[in-house]
N, C-alpha and C. Protein backbone atom coordinates (compact mmCIF):
# COMPACT_ATOMS: atom_id res chain seq x y z
N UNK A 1 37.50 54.44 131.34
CA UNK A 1 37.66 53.35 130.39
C UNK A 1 36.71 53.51 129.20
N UNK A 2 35.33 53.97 129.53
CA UNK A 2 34.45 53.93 128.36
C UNK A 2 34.89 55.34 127.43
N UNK A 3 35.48 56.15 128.31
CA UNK A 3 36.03 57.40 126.97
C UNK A 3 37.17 56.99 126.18
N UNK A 4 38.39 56.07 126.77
CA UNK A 4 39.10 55.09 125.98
C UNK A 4 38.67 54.26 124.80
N UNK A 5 37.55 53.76 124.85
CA UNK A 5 36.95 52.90 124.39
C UNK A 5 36.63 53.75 122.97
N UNK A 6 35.91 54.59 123.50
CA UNK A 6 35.35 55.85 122.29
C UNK A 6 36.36 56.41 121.30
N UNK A 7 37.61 56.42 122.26
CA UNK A 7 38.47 57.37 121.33
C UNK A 7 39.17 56.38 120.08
N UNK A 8 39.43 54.90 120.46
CA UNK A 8 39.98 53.82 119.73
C UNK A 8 38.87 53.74 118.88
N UNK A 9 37.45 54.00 119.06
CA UNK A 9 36.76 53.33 118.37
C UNK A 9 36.83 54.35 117.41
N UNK A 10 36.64 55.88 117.40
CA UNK A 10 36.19 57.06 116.53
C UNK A 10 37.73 56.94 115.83
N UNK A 11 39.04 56.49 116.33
CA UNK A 11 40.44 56.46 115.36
C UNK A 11 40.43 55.21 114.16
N UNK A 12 39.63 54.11 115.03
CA UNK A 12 39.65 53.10 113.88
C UNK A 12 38.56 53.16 112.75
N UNK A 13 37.71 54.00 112.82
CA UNK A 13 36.89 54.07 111.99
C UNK A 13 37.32 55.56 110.63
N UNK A 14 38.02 56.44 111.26
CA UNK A 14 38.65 57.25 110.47
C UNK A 14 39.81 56.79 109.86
N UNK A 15 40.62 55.61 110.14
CA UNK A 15 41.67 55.07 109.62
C UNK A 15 41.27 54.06 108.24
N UNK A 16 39.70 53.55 108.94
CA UNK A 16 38.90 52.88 107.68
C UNK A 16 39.11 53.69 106.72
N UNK A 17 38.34 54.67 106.90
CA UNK A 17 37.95 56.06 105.77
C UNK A 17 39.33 56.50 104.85
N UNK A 18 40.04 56.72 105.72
CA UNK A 18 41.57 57.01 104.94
C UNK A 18 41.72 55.96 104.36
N UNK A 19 42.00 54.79 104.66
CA UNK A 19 42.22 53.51 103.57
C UNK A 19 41.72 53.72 102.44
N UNK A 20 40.04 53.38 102.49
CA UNK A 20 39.16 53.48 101.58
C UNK A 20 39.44 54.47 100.67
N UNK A 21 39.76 55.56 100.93
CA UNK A 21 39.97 56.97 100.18
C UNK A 21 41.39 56.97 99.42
N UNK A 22 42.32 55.64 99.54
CA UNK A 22 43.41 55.90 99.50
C UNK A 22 43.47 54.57 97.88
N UNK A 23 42.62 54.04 98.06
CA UNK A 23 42.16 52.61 97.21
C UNK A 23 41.88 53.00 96.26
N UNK A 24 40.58 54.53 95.91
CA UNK A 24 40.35 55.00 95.05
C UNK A 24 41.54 54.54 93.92
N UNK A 25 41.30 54.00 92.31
CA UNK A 25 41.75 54.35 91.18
C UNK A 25 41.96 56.07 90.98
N UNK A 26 43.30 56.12 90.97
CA UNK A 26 43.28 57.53 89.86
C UNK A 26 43.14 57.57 88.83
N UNK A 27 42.80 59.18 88.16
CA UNK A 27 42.92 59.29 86.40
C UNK A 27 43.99 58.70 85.75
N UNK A 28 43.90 57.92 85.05
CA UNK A 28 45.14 57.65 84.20
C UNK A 28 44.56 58.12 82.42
N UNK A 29 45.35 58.65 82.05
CA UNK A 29 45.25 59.56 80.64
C UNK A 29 44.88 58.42 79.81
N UNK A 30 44.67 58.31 78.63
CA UNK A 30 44.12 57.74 77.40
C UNK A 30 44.20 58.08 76.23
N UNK A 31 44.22 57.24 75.55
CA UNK A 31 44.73 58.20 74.05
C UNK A 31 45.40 59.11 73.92
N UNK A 32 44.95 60.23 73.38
CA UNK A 32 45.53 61.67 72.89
C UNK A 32 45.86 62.00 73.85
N UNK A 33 45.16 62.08 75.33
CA UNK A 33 45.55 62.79 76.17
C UNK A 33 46.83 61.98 77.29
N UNK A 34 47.70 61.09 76.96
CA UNK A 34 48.76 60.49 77.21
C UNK A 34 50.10 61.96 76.95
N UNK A 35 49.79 62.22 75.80
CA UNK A 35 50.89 63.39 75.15
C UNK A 35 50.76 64.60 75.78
N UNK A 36 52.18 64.91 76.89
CA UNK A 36 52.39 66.16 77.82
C UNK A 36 52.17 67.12 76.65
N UNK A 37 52.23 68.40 77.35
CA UNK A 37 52.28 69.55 76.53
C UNK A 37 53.49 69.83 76.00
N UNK A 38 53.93 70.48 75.42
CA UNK A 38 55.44 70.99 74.98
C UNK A 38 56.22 69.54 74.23
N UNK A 39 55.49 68.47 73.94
CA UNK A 39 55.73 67.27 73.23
C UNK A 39 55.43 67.10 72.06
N UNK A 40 55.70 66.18 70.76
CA UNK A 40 55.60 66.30 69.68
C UNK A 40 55.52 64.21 70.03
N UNK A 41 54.12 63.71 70.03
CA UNK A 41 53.58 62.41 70.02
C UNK A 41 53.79 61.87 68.69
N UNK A 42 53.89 60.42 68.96
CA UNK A 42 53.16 59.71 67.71
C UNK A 42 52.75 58.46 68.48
N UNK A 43 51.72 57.70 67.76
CA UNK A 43 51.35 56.46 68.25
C UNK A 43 50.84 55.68 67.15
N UNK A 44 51.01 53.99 67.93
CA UNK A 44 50.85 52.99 66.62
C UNK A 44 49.82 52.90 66.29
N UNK A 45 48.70 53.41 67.18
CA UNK A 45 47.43 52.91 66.63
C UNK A 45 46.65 54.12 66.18
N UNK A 46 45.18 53.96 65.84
CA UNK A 46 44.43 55.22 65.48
C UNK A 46 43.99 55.70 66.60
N UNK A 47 43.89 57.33 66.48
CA UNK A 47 43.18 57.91 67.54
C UNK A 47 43.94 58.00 68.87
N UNK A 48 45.27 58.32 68.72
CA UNK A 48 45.74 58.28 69.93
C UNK A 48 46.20 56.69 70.79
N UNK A 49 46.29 55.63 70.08
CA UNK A 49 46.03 54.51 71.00
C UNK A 49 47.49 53.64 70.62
N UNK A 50 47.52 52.53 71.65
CA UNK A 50 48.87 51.64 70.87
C UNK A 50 49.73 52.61 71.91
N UNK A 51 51.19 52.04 71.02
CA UNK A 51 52.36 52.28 71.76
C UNK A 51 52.43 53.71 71.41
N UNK A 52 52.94 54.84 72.51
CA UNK A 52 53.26 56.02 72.25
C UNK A 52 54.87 55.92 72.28
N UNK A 53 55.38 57.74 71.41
CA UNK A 53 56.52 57.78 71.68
C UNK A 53 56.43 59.37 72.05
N UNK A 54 57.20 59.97 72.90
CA UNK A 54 57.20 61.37 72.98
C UNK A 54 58.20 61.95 72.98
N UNK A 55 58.84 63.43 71.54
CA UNK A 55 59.80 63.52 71.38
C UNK A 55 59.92 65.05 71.76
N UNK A 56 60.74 65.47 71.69
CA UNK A 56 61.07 67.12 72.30
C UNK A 56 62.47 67.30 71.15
N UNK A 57 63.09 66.73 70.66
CA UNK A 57 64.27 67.08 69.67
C UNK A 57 64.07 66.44 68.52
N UNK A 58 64.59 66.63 67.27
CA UNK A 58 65.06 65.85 66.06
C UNK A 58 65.21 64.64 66.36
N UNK A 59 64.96 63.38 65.33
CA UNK A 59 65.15 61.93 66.03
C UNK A 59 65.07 61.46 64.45
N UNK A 60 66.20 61.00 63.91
CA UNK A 60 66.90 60.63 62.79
C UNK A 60 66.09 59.65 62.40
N UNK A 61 66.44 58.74 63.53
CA UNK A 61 65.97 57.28 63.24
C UNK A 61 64.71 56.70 63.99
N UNK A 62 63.22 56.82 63.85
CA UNK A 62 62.38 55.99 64.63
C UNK A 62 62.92 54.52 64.40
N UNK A 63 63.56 54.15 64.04
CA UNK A 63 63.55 52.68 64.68
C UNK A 63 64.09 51.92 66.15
N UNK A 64 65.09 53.27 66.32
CA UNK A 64 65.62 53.67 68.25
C UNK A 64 64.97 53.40 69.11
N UNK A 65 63.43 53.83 68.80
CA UNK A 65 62.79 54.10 69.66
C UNK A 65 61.41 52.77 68.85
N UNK A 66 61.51 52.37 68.32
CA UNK A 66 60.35 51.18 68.09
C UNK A 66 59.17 51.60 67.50
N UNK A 67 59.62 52.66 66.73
CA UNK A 67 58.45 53.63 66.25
C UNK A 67 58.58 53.51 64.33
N UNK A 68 59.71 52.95 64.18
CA UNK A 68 59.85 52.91 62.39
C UNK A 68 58.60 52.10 61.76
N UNK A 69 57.81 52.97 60.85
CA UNK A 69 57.19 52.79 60.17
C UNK A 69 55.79 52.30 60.64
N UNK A 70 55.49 52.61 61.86
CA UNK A 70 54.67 52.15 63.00
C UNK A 70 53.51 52.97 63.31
N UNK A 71 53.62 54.58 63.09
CA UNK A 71 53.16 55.53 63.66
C UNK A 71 51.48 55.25 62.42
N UNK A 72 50.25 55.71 63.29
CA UNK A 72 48.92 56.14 62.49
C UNK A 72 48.44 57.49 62.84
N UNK A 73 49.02 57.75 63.81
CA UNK A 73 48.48 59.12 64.12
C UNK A 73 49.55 59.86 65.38
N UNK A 74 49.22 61.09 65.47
CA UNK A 74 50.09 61.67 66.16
C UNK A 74 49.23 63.17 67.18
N UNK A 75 50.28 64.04 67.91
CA UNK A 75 49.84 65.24 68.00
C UNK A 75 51.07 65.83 68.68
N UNK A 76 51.04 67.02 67.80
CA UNK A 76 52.30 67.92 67.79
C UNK A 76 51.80 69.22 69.02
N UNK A 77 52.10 68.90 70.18
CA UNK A 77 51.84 69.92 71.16
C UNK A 77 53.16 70.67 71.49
N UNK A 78 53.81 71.00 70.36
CA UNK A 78 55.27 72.07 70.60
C UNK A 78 54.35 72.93 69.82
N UNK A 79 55.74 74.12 69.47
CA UNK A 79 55.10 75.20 69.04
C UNK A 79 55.90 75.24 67.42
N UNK A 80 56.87 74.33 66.86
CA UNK A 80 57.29 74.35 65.91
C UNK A 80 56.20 73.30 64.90
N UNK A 81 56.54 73.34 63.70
CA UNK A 81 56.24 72.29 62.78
C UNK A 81 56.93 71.51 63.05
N UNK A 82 56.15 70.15 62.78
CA UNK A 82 57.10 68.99 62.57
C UNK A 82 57.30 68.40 60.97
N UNK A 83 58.19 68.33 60.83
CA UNK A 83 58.63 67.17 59.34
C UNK A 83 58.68 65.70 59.44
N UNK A 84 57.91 65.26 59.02
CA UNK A 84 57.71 63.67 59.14
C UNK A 84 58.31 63.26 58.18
N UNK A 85 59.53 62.47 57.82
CA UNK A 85 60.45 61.95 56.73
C UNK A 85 59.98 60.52 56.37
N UNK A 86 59.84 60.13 54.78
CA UNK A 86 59.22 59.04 55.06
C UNK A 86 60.47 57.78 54.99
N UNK A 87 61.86 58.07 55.53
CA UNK A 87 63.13 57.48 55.72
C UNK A 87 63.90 58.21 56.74
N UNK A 88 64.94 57.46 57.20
CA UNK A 88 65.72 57.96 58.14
C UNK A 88 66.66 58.56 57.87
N UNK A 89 67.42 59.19 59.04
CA UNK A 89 68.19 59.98 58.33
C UNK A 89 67.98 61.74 57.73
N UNK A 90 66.47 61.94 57.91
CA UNK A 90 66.03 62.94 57.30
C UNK A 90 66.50 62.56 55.84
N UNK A 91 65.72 61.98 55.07
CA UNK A 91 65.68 61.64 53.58
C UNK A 91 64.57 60.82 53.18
N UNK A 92 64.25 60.71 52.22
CA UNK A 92 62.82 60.57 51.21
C UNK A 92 62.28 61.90 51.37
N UNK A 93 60.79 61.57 51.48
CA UNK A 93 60.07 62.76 51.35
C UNK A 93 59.26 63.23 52.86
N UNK A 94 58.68 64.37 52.92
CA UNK A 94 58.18 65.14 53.89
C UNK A 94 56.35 65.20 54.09
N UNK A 95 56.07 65.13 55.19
CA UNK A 95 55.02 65.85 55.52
C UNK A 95 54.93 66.39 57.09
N UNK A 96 54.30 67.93 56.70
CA UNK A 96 54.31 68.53 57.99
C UNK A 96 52.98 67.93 58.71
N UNK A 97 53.49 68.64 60.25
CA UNK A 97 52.33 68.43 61.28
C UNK A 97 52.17 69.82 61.81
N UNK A 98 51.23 70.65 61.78
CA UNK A 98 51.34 72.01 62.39
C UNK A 98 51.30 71.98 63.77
N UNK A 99 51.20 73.04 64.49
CA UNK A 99 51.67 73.23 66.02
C UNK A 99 49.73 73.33 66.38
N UNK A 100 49.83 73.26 67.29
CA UNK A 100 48.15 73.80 67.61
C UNK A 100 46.95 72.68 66.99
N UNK A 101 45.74 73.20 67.56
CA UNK A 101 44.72 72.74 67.54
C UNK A 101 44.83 71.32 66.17
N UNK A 102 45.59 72.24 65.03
CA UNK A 102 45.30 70.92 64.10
C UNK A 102 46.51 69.77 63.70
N UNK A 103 47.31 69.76 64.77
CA UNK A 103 48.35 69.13 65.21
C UNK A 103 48.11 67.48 65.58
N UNK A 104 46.65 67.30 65.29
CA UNK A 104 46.50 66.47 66.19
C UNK A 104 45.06 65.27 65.20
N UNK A 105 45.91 64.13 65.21
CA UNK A 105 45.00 63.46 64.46
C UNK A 105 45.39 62.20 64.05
N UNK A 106 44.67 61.36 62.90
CA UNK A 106 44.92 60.27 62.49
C UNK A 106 45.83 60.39 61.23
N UNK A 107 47.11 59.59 60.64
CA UNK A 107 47.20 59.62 59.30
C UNK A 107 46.31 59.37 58.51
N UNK A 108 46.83 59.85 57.29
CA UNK A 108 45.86 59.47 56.35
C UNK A 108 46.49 57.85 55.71
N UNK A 109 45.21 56.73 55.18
CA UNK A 109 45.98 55.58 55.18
C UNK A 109 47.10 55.16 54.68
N UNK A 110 47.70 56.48 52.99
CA UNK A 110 48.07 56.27 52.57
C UNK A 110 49.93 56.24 53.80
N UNK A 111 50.01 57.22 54.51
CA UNK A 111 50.76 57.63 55.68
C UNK A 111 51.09 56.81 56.72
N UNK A 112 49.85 56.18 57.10
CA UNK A 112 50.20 55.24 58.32
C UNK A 112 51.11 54.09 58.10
N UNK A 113 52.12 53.81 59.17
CA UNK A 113 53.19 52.60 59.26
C UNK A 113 54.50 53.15 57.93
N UNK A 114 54.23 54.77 57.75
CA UNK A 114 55.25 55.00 56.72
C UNK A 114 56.50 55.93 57.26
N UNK A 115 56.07 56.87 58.70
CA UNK A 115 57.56 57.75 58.43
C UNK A 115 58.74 57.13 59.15
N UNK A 116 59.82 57.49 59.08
CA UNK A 116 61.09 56.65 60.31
C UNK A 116 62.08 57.80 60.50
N UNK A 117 61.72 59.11 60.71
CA UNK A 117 62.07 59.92 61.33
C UNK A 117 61.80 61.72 60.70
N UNK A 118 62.59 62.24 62.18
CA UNK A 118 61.16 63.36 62.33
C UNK A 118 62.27 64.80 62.90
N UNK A 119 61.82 65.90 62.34
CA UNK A 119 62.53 67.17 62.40
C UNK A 119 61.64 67.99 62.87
N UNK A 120 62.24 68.59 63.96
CA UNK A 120 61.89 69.81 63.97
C UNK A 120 62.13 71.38 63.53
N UNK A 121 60.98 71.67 63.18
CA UNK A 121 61.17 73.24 62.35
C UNK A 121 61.97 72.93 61.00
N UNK A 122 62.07 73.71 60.09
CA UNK A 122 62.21 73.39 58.70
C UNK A 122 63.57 73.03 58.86
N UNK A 123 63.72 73.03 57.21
CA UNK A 123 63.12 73.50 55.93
C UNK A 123 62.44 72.46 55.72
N UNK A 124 62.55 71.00 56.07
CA UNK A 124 61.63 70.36 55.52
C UNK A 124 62.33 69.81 54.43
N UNK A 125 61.88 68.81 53.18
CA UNK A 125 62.15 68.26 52.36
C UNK A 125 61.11 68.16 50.98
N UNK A 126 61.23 67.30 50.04
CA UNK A 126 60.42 67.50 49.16
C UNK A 126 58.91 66.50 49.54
N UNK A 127 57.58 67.26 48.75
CA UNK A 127 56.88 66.71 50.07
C UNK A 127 56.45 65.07 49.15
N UNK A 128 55.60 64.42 50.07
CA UNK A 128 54.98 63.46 49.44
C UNK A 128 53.79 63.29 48.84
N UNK A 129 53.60 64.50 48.46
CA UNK A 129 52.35 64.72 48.34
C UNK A 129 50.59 64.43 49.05
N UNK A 130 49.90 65.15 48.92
CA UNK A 130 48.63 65.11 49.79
C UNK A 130 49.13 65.49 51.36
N UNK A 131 48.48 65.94 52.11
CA UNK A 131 48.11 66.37 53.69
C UNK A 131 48.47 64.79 54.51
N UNK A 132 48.81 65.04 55.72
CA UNK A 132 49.16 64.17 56.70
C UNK A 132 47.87 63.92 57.44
């Protein structure tokens, strides 16, 4: 009976442990690092923050997706350029986002809450002048 006793006691105390271990919070991503790889992000707020959207094709219209004229910053983790249109449709004017390391950032103010849709790989359009 007392080795019974032992064995219930040493199972309920490892079943504690598993609980406990199971309660742990996981990582959950943040900001910038919300945006998978092989994705082309934008988000409403600065620095990665706010509502994200994550695209992998051409997307005419951000307003589909709750993103028209919304976006402050972004990060282009494909391997193409992106064309940021500052209308839908692919029409008004353009600014790129390069692929890589500098893919990734805040608009500039004049930019933010301005594009409503987005191409991938060229040609691109006429630009709007100044850097994204």
């Amino acid at each position: 009976m007392k080795h019974t006793k032992r064995i219930l006691a040493g199972l309920a105390s490892t079943v504690a442990v598993l609980c406990m271990a199971s309660v742990s919070p996981a990582y959950a991503a943040d900001g910038y690092d919300r945006c998978p790889d092989g994705y082309y992000c934008m988000f409403s707020g600065l620095d990665g923050t706010g509502d994200m959207v994550k695209l992998r094709t051409n997307t005419p219209d951000l307003a589909a997706l709750g993103m028209n004229d919304r976006a402050k910053s972004d990060w282009n983790r494909t391997s193409s350029t992106i064309y940021l249109w500052s209308d839908a449709d692919y029409t008004g004017c353009t600014q790129a986002t390069s692929a890589g390391p500098t893919g990734k950032g805040n608009f500039f103010p004049v930019y933010q809450d301005f594009f409503s849709s987005v191409q991938f790989g060229g040609p691109g359009g006429p630009g709007c002048g100044g850097s994204v």
